[in-house]
PDB file of N, CA and C in Angstrom:
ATOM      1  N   UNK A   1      45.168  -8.165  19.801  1.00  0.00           N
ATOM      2  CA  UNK A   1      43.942  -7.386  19.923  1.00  0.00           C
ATOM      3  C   UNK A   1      44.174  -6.292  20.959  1.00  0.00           C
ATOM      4  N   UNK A   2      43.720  -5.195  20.659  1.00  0.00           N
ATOM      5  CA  UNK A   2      43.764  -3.779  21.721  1.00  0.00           C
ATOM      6  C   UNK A   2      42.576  -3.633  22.469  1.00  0.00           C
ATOM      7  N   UNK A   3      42.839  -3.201  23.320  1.00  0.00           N
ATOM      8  CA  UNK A   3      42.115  -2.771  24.438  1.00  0.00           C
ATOM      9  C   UNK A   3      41.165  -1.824  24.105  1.00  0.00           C
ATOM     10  N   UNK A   4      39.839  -2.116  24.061  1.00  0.00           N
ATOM     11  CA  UNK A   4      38.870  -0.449  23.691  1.00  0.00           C
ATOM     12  C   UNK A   4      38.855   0.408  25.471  1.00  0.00           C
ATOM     13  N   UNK A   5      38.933   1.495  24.783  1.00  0.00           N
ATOM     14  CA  UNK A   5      37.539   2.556  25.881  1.00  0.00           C
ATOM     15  C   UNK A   5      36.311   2.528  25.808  1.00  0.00           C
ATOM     16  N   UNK A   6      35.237   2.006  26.412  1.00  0.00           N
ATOM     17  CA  UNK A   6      34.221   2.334  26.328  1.00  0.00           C
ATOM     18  C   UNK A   6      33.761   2.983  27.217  1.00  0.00           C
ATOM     19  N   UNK A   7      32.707   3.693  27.010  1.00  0.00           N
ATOM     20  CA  UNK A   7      31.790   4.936  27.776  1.00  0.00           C
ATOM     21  C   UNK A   7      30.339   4.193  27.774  1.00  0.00           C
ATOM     22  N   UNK A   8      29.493   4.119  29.265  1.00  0.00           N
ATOM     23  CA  UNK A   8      27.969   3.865  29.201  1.00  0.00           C
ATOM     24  C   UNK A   8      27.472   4.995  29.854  1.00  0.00           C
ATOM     25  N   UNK A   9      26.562   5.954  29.629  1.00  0.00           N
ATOM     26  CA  UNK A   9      25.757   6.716  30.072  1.00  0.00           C
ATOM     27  C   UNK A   9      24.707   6.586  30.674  1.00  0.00           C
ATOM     28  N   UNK A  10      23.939   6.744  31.975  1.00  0.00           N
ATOM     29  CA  UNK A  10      22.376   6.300  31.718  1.00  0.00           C
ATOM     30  C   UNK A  10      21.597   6.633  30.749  1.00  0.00           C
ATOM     31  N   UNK A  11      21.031   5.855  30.348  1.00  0.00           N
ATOM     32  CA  UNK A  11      19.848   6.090  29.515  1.00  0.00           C
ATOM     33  C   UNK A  11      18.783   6.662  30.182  1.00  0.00           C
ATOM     34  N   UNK A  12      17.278   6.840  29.041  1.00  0.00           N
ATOM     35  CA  UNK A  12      16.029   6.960  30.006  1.00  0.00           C
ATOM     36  C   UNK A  12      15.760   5.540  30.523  1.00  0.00           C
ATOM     37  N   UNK A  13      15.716   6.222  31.705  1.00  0.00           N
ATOM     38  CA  UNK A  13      14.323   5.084  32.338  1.00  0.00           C
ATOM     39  C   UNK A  13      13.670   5.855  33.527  1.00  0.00           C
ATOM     40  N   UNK A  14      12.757   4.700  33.943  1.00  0.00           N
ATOM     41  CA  UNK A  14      11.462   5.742  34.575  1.00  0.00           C
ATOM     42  C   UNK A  14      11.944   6.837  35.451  1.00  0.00           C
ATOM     43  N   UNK A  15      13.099   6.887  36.406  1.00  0.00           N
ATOM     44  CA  UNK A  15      13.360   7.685  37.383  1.00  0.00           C
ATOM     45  C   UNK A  15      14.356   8.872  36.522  1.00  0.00           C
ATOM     46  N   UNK A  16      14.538   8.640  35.889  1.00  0.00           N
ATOM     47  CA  UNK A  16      15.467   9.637  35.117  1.00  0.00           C
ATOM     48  C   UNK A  16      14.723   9.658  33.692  1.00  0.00           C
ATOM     49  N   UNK A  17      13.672  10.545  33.216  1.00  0.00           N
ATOM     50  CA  UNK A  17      13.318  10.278  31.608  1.00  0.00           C
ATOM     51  C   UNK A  17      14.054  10.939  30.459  1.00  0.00           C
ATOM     52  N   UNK A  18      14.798  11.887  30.617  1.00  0.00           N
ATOM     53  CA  UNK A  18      15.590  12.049  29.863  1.00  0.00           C
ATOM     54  C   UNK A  18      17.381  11.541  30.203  1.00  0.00           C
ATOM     55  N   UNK A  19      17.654  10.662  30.988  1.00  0.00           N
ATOM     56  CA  UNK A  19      19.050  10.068  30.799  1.00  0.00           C
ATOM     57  C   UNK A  19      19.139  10.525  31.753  1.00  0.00           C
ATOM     58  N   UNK A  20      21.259  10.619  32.329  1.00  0.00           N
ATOM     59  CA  UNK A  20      21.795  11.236  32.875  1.00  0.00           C
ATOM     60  C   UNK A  20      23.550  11.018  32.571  1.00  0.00           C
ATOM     61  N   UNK A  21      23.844  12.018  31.838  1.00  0.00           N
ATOM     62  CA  UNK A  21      25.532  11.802  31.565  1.00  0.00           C
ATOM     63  C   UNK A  21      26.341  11.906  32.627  1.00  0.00           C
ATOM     64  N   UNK A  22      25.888  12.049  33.910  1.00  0.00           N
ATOM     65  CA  UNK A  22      26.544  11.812  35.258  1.00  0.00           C
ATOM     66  C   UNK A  22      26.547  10.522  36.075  1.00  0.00           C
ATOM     67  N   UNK A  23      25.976   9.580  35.190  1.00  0.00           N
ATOM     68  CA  UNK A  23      25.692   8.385  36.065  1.00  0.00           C
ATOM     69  C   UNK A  23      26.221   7.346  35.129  1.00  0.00           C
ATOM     70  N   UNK A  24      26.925   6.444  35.131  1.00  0.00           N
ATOM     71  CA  UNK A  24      27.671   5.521  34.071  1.00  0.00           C
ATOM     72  C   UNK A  24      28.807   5.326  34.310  1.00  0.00           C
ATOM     73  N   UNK A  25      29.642   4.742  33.426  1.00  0.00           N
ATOM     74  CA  UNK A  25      31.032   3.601  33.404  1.00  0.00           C
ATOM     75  C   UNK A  25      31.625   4.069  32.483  1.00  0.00           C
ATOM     76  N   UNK A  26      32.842   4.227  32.781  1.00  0.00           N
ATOM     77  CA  UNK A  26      33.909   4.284  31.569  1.00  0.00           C
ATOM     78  C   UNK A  26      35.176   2.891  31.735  1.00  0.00           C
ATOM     79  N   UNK A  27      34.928   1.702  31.126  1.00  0.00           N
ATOM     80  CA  UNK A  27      35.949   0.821  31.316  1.00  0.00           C
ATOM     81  C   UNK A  27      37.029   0.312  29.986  1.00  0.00           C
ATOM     82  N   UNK A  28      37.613  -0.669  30.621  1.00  0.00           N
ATOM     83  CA  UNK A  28      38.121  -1.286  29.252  1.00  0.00           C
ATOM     84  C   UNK A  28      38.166  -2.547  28.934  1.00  0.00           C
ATOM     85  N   UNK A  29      38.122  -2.931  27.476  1.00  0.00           N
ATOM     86  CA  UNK A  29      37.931  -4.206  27.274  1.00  0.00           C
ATOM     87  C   UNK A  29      38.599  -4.597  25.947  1.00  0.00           C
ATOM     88  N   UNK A  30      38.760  -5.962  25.505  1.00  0.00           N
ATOM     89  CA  UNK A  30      38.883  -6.244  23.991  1.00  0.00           C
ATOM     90  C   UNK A  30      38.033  -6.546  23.302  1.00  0.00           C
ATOM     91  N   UNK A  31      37.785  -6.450  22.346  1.00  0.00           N
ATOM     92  CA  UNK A  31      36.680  -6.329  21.798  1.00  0.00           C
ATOM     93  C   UNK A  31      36.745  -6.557  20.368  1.00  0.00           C
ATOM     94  N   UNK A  32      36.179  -8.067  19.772  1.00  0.00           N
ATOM     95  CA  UNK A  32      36.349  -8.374  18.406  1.00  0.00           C
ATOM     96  C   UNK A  32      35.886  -7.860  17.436  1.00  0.00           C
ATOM     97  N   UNK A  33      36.211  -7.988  16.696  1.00  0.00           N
ATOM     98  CA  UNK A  33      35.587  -7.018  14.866  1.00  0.00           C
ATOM     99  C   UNK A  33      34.023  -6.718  14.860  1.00  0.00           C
ATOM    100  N   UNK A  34      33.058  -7.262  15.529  1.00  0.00           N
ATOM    101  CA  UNK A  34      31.395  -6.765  15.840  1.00  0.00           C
ATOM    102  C   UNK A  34      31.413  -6.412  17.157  1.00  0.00           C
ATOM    103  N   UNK A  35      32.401  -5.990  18.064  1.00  0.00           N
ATOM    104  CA  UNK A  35      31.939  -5.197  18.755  1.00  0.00           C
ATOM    105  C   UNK A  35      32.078  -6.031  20.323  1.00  0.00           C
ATOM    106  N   UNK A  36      31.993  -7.577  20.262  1.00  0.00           N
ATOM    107  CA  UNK A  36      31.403  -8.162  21.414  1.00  0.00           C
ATOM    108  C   UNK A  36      32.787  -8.568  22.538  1.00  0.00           C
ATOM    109  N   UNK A  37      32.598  -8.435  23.442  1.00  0.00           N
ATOM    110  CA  UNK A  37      34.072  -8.512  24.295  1.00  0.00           C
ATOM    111  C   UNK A  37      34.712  -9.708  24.189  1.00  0.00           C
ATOM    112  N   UNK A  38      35.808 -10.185  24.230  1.00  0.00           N
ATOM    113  CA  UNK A  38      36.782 -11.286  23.310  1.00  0.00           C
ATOM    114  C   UNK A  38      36.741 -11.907  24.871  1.00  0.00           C
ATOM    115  N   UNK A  39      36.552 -12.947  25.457  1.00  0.00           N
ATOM    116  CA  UNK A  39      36.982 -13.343  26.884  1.00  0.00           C
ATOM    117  C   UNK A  39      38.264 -14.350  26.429  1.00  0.00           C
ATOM    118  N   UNK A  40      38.884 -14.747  25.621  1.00  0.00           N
ATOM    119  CA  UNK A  40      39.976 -15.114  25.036  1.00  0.00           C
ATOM    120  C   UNK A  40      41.027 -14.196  25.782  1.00  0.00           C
ATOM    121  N   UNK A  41      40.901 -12.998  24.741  1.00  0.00           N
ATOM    122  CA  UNK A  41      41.546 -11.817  25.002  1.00  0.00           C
ATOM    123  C   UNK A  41      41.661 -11.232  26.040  1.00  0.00           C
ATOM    124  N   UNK A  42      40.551 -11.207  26.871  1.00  0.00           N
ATOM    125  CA  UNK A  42      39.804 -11.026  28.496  1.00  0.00           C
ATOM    126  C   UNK A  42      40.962 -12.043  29.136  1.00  0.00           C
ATOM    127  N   UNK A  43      41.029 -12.718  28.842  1.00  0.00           N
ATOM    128  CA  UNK A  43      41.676 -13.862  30.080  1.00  0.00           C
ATOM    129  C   UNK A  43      43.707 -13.165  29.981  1.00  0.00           C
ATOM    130  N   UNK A  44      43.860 -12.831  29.205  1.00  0.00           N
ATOM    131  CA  UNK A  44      45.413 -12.345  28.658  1.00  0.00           C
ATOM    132  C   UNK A  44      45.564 -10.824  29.311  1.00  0.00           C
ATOM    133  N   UNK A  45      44.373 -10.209  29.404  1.00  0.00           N
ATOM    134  CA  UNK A  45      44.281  -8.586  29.754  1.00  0.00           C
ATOM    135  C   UNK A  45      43.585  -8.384  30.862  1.00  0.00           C
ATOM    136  N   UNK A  46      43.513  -9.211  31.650  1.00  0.00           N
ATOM    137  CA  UNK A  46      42.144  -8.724  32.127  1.00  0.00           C
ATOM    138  C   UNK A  46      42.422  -7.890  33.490  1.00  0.00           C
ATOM    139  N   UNK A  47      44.091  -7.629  33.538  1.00  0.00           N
ATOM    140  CA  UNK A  47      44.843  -6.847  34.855  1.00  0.00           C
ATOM    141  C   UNK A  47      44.214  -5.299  34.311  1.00  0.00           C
ATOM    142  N   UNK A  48      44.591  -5.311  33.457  1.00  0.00           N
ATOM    143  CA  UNK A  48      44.319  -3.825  32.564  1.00  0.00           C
ATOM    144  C   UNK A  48      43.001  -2.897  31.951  1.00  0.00           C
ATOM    145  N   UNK A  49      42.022  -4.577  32.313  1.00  0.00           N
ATOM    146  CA  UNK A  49      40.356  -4.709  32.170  1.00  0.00           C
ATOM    147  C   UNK A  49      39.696  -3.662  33.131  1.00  0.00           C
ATOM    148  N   UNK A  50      40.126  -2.240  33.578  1.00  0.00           N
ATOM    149  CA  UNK A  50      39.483  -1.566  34.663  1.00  0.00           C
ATOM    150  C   UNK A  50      38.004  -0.310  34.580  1.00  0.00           C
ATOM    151  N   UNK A  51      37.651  -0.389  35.722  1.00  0.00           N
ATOM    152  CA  UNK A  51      36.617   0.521  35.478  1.00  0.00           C
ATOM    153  C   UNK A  51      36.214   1.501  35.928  1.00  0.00           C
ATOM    154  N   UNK A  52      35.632   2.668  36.041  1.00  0.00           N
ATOM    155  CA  UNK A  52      35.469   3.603  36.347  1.00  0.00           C
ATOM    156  C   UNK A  52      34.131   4.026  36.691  1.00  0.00           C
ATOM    157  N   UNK A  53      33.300   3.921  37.807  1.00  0.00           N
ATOM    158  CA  UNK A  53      31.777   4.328  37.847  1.00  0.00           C
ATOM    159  C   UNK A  53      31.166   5.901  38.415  1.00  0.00           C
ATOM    160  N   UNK A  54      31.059   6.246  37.682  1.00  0.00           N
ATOM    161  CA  UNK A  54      30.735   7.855  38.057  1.00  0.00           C
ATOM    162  C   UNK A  54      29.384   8.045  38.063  1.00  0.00           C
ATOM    163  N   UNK A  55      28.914   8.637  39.199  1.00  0.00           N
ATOM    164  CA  UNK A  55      27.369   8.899  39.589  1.00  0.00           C
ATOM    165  C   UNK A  55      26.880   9.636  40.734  1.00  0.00           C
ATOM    166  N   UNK A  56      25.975  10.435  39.941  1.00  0.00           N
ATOM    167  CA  UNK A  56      25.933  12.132  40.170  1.00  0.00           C
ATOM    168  C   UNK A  56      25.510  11.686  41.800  1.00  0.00           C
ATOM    169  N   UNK A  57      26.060  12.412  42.649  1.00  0.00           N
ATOM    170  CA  UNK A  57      25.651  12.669  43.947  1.00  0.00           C
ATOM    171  C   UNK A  57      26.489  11.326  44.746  1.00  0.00           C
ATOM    172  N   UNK A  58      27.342  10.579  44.418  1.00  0.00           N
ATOM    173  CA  UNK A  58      27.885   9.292  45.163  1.00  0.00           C
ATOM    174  C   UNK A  58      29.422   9.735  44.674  1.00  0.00           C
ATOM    175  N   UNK A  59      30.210   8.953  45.821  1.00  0.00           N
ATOM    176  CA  UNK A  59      31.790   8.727  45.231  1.00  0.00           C
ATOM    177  C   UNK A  59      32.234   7.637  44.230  1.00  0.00           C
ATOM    178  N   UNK A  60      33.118   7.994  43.272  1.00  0.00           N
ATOM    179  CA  UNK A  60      33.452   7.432  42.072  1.00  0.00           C
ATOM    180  C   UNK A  60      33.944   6.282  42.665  1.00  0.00           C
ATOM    181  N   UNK A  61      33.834   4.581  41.883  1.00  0.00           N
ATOM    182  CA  UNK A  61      34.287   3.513  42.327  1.00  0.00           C
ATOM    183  C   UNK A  61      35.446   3.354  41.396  1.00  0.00           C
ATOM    184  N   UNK A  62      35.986   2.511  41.699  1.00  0.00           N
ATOM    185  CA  UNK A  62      36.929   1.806  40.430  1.00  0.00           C
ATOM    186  C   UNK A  62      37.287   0.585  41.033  1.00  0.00           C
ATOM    187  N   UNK A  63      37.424  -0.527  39.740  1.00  0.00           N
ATOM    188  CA  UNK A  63      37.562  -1.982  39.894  1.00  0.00           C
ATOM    189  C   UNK A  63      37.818  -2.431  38.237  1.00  0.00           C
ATOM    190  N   UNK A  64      37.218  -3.481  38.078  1.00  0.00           N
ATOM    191  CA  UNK A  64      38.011  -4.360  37.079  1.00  0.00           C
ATOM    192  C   UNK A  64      36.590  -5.417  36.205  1.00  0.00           C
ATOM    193  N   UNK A  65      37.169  -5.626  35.054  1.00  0.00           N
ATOM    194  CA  UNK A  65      35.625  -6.364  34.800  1.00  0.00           C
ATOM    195  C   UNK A  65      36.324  -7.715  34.904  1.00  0.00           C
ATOM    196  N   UNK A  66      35.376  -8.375  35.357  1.00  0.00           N
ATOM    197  CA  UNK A  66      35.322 -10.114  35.626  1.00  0.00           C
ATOM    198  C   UNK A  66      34.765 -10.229  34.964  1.00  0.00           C
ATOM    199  N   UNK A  67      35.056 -12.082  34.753  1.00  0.00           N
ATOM    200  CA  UNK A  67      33.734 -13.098  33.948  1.00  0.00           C
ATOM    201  C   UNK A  67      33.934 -13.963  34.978  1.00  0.00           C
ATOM    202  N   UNK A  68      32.801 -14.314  35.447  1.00  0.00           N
ATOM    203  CA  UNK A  68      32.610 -15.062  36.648  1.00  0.00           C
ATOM    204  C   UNK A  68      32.394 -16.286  36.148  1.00  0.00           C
ATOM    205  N   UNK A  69      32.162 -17.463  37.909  1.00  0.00           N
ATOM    206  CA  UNK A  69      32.230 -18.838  37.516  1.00  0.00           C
ATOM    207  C   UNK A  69      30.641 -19.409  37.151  1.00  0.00           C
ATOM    208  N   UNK A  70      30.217 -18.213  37.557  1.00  0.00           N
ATOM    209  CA  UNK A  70      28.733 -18.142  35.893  1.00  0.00           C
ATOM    210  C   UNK A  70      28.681 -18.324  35.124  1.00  0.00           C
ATOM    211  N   UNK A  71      29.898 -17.691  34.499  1.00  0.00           N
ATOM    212  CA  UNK A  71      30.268 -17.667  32.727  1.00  0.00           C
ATOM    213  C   UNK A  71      29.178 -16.382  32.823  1.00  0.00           C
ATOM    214  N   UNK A  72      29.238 -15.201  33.794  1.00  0.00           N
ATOM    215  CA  UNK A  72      27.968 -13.635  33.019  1.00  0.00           C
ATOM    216  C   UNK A  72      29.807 -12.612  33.699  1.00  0.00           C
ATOM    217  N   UNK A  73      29.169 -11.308  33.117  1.00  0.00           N
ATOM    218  CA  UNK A  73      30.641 -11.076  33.212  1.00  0.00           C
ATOM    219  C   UNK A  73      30.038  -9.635  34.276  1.00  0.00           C
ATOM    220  N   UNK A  74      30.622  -9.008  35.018  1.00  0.00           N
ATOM    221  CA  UNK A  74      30.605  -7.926  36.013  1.00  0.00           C
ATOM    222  C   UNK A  74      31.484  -6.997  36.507  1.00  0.00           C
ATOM    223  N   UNK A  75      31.170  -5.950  37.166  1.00  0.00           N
ATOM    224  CA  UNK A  75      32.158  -5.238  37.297  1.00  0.00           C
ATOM    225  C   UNK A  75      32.424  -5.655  38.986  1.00  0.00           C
ATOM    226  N   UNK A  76      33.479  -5.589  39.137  1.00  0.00           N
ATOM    227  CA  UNK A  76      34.027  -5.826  40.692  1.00  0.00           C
ATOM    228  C   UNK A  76      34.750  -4.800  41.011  1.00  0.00           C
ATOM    229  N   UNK A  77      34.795  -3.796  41.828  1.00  0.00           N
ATOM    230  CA  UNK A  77      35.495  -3.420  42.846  1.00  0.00           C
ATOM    231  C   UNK A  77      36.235  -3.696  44.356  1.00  0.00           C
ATOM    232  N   UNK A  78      35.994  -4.692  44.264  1.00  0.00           N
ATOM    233  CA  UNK A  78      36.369  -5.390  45.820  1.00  0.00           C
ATOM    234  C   UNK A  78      36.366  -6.906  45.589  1.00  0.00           C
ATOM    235  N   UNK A  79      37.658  -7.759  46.769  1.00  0.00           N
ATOM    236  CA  UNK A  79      37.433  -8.953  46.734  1.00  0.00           C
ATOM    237  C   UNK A  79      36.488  -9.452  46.937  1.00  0.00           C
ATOM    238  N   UNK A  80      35.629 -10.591  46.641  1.00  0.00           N
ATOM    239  CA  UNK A  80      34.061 -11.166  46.908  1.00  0.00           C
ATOM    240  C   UNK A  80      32.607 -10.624  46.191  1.00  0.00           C
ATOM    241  N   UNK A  81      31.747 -11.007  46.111  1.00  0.00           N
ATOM    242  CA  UNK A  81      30.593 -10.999  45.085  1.00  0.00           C
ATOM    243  C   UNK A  81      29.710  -9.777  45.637  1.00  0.00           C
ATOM    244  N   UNK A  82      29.800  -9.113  47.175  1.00  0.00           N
ATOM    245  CA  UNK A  82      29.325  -8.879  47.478  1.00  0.00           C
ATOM    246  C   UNK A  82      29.122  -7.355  46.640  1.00  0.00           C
ATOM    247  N   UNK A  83      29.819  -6.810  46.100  1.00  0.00           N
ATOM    248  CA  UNK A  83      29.926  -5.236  45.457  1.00  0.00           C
ATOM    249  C   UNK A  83      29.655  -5.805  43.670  1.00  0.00           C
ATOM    250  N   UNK A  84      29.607  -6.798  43.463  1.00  0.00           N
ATOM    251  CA  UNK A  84      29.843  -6.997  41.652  1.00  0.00           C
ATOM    252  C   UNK A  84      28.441  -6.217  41.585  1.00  0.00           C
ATOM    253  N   UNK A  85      28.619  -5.751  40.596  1.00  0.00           N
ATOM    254  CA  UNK A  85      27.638  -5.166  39.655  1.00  0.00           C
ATOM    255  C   UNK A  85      27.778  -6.077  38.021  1.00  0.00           C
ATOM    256  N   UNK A  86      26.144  -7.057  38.085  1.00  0.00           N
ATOM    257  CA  UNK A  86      26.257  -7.976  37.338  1.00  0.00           C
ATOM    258  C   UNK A  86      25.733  -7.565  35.898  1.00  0.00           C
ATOM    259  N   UNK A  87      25.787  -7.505  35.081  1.00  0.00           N
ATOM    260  CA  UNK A  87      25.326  -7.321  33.388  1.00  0.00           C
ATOM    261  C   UNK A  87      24.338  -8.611  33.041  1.00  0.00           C
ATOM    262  N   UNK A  88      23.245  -8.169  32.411  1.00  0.00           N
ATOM    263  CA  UNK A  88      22.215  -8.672  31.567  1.00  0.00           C
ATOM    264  C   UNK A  88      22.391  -8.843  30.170  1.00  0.00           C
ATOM    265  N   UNK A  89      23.070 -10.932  29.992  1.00  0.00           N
ATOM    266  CA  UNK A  89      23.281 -10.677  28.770  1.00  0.00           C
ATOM    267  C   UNK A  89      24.767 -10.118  28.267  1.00  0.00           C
ATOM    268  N   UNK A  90      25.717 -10.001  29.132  1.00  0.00           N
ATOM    269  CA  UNK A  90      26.862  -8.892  28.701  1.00  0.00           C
ATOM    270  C   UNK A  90      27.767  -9.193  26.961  1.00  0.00           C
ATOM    271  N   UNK A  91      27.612 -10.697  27.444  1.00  0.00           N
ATOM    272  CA  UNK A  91      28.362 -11.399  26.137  1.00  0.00           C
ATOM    273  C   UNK A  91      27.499 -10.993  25.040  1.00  0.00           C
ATOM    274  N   UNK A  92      26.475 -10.738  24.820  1.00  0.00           N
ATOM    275  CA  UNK A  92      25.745 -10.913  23.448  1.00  0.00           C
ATOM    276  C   UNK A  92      25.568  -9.333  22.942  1.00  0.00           C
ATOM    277  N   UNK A  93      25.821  -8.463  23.779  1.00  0.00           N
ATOM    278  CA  UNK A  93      25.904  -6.755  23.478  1.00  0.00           C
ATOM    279  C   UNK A  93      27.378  -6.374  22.522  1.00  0.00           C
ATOM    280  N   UNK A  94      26.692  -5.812  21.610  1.00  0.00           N
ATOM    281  CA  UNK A  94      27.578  -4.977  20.554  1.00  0.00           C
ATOM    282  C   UNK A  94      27.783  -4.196  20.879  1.00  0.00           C
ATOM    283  N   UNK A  95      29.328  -3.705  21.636  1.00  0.00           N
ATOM    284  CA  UNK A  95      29.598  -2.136  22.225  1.00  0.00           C
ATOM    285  C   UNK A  95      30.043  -1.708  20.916  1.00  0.00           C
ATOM    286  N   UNK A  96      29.186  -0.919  20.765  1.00  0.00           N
ATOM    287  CA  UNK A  96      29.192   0.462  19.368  1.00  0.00           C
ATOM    288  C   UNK A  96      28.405   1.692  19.799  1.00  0.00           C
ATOM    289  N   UNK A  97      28.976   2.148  19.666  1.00  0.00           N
ATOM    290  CA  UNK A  97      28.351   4.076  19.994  1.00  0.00           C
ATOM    291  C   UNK A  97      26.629   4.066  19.323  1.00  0.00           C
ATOM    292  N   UNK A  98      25.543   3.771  20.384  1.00  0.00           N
ATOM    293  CA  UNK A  98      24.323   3.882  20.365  1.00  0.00           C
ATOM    294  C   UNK A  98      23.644   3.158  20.282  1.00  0.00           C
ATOM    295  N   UNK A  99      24.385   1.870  20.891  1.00  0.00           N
ATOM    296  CA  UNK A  99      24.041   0.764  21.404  1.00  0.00           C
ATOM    297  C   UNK A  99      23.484   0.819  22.649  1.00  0.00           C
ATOM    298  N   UNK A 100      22.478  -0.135  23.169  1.00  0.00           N
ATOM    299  CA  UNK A 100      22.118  -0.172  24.820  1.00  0.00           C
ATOM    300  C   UNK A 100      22.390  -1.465  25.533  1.00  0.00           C
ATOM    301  N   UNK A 101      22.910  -0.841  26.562  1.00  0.00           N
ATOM    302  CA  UNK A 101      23.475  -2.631  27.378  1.00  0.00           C
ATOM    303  C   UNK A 101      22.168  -2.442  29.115  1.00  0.00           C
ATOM    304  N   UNK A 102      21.690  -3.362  29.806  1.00  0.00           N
ATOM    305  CA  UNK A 102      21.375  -3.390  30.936  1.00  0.00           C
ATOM    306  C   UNK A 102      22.684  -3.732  31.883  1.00  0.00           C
ATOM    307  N   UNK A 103      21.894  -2.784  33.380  1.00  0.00           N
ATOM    308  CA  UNK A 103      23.362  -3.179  34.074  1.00  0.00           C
ATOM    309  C   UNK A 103      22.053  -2.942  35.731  1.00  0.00           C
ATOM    310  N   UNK A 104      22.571  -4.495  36.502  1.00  0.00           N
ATOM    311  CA  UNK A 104      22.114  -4.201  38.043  1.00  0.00           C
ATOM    312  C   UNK A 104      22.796  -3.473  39.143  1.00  0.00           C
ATOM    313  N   UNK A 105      22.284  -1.999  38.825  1.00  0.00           N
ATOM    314  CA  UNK A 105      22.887  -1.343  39.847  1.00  0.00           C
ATOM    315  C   UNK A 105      22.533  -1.484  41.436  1.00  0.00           C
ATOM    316  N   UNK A 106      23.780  -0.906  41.967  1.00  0.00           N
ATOM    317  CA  UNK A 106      23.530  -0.913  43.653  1.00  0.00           C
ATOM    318  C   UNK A 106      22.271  -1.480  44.372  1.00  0.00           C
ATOM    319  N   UNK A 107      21.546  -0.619  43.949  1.00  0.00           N
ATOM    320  CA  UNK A 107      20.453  -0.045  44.406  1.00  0.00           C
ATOM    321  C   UNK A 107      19.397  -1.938  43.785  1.00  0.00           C
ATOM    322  N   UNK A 108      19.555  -3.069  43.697  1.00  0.00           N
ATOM    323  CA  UNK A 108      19.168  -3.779  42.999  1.00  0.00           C
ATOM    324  C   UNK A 108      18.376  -3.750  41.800  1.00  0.00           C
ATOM    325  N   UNK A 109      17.804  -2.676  41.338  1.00  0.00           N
ATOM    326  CA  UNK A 109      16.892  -2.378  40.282  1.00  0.00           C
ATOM    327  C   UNK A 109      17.942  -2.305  38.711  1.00  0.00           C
ATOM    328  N   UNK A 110      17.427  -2.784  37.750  1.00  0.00           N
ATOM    329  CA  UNK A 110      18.390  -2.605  36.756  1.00  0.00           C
ATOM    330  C   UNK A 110      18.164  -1.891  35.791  1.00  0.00           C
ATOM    331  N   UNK A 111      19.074  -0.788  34.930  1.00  0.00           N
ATOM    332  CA  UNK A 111      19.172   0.305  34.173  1.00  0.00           C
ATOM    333  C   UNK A 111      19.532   0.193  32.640  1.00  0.00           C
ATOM    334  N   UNK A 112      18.766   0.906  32.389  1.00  0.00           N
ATOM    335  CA  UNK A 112      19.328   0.791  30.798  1.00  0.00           C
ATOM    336  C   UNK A 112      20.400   1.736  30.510  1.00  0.00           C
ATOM    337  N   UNK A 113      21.366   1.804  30.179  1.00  0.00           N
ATOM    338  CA  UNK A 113      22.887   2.896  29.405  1.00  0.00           C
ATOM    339  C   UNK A 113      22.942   2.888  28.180  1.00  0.00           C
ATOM    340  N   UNK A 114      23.660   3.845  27.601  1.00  0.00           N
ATOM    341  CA  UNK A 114      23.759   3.543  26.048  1.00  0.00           C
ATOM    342  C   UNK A 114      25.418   3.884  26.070  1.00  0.00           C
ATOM    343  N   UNK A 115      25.619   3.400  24.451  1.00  0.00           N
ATOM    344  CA  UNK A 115      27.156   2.763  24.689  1.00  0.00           C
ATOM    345  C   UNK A 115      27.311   4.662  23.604  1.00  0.00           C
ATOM    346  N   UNK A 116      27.831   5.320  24.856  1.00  0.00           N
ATOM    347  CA  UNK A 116      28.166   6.797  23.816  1.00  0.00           C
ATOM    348  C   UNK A 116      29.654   7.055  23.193  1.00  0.00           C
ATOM    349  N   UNK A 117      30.868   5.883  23.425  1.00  0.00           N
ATOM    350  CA  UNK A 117      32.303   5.960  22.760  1.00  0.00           C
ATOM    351  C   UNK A 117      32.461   5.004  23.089  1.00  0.00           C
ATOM    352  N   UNK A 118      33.112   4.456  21.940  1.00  0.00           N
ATOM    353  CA  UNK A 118      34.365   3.297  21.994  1.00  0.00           C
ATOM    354  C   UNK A 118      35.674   4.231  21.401  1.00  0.00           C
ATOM    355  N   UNK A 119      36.826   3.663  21.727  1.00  0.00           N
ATOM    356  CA  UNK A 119      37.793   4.474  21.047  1.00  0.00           C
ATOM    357  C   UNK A 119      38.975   3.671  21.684  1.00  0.00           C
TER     358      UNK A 119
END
């Protein structure tokens, strides 16, 4: 199984009503025939599992996606829980171009994105 690109954009939500293509993730993952991330595959790749967070007015992060001893899966940039940025649901989202995933940003409040490339 190969590794996708995916792209999340913000979506609308209340503080932003029309979106923002400056605020979102570009990571990578495997990803089975509907779309949903393989943690099989995840456990074999998951050095290569990295991410990219870009958002307008802050410095760009980069880290790696985990599946934690939750069993919910997140993005980490740093050793310890304290920086994960956790996903709502992550396992059950179909990354396909115009899809929407939730994600708890920084800021604790959580955002809606839409999934604008896989490739």
């Amino acid at each position: 199984m190969s590794l996708k690109s995916i792209r999340l954009e913000l979506a609308r939500n209340p503080d932003w009503p029309n979106g923002n293509p400056d605020c979102g993730y570009q990571f990578r993952a495997p990803l089975d025939a509907d779309g949903h991330i393989d943690v099989d595959a995840w456990r074999g790749e998951k050095k290569s599992c990295a991410v990219h967070r870009f958002w307008q007015g802050e410095d760009d992060e980069h880290g790696h996606l985990i599946h934690t001893r939750h069993r919910t899966w997140a993005f980490s940039y740093a050793p310890g829980e304290d920086d994960d940025t956790p996903f709502f649901r992550f396992e059950s989202h179909a990354f396909i171009a115009g899809e929407y995933v939730s994600i708890t940003e920084h800021d604790g409040k959580e955002y809606t994105f839409l999934v604008t490339a896989v490739t």
